[in-house]
PDB file of N, CA and C in Angstrom:
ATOM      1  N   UNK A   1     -33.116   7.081  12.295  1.00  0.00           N
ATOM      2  CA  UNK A   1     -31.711   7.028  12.648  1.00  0.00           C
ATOM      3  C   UNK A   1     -31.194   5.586  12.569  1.00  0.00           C
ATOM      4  N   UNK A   2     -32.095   4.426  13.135  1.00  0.00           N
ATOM      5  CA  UNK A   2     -31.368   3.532  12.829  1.00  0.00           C
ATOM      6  C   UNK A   2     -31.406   2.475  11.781  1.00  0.00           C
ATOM      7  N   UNK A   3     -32.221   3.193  10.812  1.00  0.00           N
ATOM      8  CA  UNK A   3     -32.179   2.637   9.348  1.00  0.00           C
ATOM      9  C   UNK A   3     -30.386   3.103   8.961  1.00  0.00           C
ATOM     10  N   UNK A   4     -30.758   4.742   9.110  1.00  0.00           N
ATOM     11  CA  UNK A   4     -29.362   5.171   8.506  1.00  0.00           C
ATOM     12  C   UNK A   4     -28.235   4.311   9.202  1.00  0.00           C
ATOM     13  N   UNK A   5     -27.934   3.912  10.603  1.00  0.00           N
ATOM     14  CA  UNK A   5     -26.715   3.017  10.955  1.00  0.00           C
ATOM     15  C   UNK A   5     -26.888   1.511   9.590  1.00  0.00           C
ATOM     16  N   UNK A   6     -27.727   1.038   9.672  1.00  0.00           N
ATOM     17  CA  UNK A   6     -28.112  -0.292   8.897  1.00  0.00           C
ATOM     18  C   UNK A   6     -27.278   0.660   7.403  1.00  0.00           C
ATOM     19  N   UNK A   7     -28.236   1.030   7.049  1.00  0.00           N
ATOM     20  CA  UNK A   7     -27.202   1.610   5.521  1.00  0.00           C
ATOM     21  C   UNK A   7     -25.911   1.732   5.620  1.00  0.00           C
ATOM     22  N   UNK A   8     -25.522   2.441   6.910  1.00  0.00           N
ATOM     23  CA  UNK A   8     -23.932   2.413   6.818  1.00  0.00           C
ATOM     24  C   UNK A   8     -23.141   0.907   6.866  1.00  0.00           C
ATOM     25  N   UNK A   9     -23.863   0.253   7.633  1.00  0.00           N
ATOM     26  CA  UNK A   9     -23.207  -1.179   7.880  1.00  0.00           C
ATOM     27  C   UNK A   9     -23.487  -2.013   6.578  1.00  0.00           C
ATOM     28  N   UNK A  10     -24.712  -1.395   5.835  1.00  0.00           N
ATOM     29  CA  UNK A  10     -24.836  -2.563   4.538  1.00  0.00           C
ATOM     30  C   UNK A  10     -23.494  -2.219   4.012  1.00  0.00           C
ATOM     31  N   UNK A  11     -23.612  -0.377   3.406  1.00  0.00           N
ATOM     32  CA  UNK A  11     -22.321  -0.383   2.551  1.00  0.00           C
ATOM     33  C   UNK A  11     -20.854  -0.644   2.822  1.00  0.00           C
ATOM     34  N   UNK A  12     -20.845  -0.903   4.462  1.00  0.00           N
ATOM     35  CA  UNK A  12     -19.484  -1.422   5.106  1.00  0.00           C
ATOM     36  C   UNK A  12     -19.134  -2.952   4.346  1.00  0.00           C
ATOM     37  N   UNK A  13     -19.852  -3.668   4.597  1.00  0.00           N
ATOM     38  CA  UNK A  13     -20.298  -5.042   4.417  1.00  0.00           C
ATOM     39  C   UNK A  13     -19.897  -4.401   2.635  1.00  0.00           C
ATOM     40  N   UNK A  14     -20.408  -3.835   1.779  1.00  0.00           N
ATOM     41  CA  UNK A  14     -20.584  -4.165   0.506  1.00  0.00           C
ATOM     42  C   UNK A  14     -18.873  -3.844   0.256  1.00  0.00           C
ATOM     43  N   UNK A  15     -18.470  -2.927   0.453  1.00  0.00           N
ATOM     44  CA  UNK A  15     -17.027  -2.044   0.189  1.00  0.00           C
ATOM     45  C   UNK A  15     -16.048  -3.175   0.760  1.00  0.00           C
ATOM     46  N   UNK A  16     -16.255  -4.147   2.137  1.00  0.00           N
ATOM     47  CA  UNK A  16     -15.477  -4.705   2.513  1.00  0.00           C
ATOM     48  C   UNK A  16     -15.328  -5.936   1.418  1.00  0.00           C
ATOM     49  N   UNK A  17     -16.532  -6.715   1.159  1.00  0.00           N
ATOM     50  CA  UNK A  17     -16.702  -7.490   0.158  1.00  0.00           C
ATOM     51  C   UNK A  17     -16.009  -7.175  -0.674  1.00  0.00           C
ATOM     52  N   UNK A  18     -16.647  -6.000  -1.881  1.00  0.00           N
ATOM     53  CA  UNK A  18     -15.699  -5.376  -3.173  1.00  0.00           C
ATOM     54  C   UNK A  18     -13.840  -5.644  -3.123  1.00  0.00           C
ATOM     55  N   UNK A  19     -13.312  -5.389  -1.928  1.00  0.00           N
ATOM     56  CA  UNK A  19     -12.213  -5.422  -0.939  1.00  0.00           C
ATOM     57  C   UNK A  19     -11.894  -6.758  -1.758  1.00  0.00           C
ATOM     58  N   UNK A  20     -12.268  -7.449  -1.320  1.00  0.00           N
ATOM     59  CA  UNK A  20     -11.514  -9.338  -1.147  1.00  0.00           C
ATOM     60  C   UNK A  20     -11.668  -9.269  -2.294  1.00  0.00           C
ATOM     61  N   UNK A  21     -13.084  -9.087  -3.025  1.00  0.00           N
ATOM     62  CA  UNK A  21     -12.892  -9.739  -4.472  1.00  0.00           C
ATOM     63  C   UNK A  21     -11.899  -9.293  -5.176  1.00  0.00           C
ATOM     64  N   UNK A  22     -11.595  -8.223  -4.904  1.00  0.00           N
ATOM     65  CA  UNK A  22     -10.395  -7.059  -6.298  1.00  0.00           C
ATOM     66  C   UNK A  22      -9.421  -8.015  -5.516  1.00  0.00           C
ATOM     67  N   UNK A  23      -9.285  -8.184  -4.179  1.00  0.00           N
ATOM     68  CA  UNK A  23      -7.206  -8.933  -3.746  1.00  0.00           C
ATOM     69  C   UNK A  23      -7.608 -10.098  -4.201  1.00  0.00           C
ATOM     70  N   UNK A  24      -8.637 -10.853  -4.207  1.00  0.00           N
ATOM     71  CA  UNK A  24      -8.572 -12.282  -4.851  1.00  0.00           C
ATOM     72  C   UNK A  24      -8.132 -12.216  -6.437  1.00  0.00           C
ATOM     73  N   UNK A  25      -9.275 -11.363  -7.227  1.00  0.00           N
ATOM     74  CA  UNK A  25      -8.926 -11.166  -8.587  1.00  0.00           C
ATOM     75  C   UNK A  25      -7.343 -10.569  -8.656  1.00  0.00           C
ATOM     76  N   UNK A  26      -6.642 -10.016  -7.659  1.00  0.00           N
ATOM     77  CA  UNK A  26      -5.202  -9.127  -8.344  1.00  0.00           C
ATOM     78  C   UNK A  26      -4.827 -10.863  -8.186  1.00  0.00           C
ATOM     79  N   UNK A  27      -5.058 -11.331  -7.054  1.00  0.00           N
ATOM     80  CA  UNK A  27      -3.805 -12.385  -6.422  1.00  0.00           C
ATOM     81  C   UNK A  27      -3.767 -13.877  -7.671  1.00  0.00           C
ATOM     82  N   UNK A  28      -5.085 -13.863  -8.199  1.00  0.00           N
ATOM     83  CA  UNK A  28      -5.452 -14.762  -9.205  1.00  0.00           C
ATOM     84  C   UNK A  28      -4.659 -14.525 -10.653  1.00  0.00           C
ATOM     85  N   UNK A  29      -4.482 -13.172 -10.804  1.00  0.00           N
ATOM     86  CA  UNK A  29      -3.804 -13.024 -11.967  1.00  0.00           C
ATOM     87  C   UNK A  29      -2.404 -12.878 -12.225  1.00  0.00           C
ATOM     88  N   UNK A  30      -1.610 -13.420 -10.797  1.00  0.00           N
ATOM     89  CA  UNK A  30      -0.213 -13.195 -10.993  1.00  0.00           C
ATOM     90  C   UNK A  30       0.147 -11.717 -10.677  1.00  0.00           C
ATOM     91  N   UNK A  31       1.865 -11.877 -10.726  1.00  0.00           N
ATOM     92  CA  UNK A  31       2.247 -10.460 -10.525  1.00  0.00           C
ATOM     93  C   UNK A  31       2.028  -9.729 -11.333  1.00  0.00           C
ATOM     94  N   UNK A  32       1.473  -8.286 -11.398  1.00  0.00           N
ATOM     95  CA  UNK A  32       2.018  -7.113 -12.135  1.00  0.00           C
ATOM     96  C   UNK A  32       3.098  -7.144 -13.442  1.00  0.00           C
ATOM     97  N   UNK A  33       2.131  -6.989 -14.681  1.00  0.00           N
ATOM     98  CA  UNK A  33       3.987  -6.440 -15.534  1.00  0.00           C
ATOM     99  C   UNK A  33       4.705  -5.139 -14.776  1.00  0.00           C
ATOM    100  N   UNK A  34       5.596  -5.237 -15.539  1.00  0.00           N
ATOM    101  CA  UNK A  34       6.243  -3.878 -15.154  1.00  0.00           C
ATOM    102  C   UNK A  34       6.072  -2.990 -16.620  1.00  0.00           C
ATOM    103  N   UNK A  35       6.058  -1.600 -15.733  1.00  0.00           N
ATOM    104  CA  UNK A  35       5.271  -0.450 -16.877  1.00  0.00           C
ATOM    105  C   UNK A  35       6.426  -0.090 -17.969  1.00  0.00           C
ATOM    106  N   UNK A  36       6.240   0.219 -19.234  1.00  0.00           N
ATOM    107  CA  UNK A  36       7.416   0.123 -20.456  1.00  0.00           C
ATOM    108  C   UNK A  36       7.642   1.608 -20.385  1.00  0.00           C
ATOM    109  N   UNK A  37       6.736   2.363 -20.068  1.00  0.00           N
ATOM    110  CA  UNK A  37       7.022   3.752 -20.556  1.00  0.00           C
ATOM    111  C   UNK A  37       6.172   4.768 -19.713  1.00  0.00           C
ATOM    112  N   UNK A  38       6.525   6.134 -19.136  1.00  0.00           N
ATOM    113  CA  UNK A  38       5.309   7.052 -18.003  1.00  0.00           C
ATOM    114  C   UNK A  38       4.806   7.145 -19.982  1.00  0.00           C
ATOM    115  N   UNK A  39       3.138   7.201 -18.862  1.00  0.00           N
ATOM    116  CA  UNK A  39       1.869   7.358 -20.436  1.00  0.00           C
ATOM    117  C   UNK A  39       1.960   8.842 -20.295  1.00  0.00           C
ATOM    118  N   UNK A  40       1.994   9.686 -19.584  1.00  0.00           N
ATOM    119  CA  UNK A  40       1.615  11.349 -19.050  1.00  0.00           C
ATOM    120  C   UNK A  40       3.280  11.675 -19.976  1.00  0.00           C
ATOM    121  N   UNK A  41       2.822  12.894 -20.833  1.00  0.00           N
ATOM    122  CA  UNK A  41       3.961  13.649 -21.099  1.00  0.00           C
ATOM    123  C   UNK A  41       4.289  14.485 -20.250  1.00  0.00           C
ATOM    124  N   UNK A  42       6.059  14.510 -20.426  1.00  0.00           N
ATOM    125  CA  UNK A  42       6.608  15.579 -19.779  1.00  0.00           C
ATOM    126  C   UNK A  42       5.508  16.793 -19.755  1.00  0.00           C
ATOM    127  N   UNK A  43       5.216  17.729 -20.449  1.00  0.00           N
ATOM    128  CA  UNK A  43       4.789  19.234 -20.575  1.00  0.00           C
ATOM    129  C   UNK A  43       3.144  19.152 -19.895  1.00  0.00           C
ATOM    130  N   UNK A  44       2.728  17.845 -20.255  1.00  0.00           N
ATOM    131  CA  UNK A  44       1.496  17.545 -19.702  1.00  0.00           C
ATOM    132  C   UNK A  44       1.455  17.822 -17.996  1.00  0.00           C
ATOM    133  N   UNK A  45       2.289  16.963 -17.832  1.00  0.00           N
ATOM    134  CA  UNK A  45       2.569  17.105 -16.289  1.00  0.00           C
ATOM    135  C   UNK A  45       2.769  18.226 -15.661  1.00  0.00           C
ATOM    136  N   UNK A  46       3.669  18.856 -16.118  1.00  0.00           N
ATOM    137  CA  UNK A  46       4.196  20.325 -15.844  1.00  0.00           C
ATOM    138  C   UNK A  46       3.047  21.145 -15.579  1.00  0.00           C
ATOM    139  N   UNK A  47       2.897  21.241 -16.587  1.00  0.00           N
ATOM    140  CA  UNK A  47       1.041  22.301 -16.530  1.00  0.00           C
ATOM    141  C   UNK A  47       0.418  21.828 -15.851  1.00  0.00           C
ATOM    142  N   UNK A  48       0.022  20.430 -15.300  1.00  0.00           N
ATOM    143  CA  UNK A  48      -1.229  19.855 -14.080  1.00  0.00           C
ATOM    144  C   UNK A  48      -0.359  20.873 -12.990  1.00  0.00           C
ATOM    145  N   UNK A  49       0.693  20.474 -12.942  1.00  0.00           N
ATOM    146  CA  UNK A  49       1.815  21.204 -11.225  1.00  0.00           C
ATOM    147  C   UNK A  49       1.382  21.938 -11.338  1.00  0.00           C
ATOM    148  N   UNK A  50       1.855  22.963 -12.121  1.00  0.00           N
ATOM    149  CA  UNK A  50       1.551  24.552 -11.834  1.00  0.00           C
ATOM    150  C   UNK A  50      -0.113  24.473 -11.503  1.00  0.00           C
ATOM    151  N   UNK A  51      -0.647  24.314 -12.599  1.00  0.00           N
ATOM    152  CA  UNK A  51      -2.578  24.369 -12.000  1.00  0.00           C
ATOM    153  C   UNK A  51      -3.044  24.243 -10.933  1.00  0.00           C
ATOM    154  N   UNK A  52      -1.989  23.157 -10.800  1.00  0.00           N
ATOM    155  CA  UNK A  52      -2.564  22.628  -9.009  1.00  0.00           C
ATOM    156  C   UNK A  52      -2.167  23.518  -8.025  1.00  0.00           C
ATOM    157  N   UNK A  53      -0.563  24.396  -8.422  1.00  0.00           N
ATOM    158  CA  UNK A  53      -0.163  24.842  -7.670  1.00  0.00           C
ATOM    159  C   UNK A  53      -1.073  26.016  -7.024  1.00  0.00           C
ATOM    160  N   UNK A  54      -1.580  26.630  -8.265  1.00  0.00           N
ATOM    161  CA  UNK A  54      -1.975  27.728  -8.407  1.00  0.00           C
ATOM    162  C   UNK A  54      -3.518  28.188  -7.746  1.00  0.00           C
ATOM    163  N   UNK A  55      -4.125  26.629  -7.952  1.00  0.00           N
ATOM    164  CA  UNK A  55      -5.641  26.501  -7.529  1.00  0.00           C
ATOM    165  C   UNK A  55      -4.914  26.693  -5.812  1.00  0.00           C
ATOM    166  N   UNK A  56      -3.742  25.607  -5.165  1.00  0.00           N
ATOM    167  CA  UNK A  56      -4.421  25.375  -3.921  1.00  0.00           C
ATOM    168  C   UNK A  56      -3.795  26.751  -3.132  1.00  0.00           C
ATOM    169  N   UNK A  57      -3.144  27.870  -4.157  1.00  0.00           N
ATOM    170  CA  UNK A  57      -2.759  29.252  -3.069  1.00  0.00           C
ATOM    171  C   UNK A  57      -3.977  29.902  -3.265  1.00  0.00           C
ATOM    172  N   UNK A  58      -4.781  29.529  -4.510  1.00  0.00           N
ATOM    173  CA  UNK A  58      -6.212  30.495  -4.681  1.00  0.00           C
ATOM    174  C   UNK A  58      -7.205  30.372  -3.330  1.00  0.00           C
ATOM    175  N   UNK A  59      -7.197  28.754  -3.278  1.00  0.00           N
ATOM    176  CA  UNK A  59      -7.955  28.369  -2.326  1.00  0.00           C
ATOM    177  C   UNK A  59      -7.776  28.635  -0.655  1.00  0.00           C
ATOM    178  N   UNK A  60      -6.658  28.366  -0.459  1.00  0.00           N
ATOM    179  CA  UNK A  60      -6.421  28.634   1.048  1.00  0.00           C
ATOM    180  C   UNK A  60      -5.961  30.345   1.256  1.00  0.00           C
ATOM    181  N   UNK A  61      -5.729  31.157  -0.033  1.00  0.00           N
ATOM    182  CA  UNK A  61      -5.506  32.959   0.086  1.00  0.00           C
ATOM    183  C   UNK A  61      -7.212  33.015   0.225  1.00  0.00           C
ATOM    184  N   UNK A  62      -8.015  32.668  -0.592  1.00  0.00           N
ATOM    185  CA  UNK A  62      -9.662  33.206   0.018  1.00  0.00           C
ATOM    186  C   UNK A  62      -9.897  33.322  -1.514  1.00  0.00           C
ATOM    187  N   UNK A  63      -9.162  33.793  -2.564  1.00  0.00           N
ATOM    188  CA  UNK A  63      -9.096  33.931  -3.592  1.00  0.00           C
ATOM    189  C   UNK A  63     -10.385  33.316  -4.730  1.00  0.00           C
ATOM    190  N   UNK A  64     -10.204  31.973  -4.582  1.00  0.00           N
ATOM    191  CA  UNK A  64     -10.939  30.963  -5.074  1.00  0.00           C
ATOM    192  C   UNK A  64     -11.449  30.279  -4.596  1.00  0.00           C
ATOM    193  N   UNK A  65     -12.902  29.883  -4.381  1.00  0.00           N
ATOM    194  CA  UNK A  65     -13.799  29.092  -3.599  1.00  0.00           C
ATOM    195  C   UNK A  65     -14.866  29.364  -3.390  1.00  0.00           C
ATOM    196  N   UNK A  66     -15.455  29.172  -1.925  1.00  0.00           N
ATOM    197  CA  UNK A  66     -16.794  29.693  -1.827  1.00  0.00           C
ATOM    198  C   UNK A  66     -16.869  31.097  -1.045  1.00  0.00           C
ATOM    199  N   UNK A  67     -15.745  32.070  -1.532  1.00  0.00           N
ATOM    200  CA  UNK A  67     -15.800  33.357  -0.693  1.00  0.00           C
ATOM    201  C   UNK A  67     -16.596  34.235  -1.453  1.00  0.00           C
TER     202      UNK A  67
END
């Protein structure tokens, strides 16, 4: 058990680290461009909605999952 706390605190420690380096690296490279164009097509999108829609009534009706 208290190996497993130590593992949790290494990967705390590692994730917090990862943390600073990515805000140092964003803060190092200046602001953000701004985006020219959405990359996702209209119809593309559309169809994720519905899918999604469709999975999460499957899922919470009993429909789809682990029933």
């Amino acid at each position: 058990m208290l190996r497993l706390i130590f593992l949790f605190f290494f990967l705390l420690i590692l994730a917090i680290g990862a943390l600073f380096m990515l805000g140092l690296l964003r803060w190092l490279g200046g602001p953000a461009s701004k985006p020219g164009e959405d990359t996702v097509p209209e119809t593309f999108r559309t169809i994720a909605f519905v899918v999604l829609l469709v999975l999460m009534f499957g899922v919470t009706s009993g429909v789809l999952g682990a029933g």
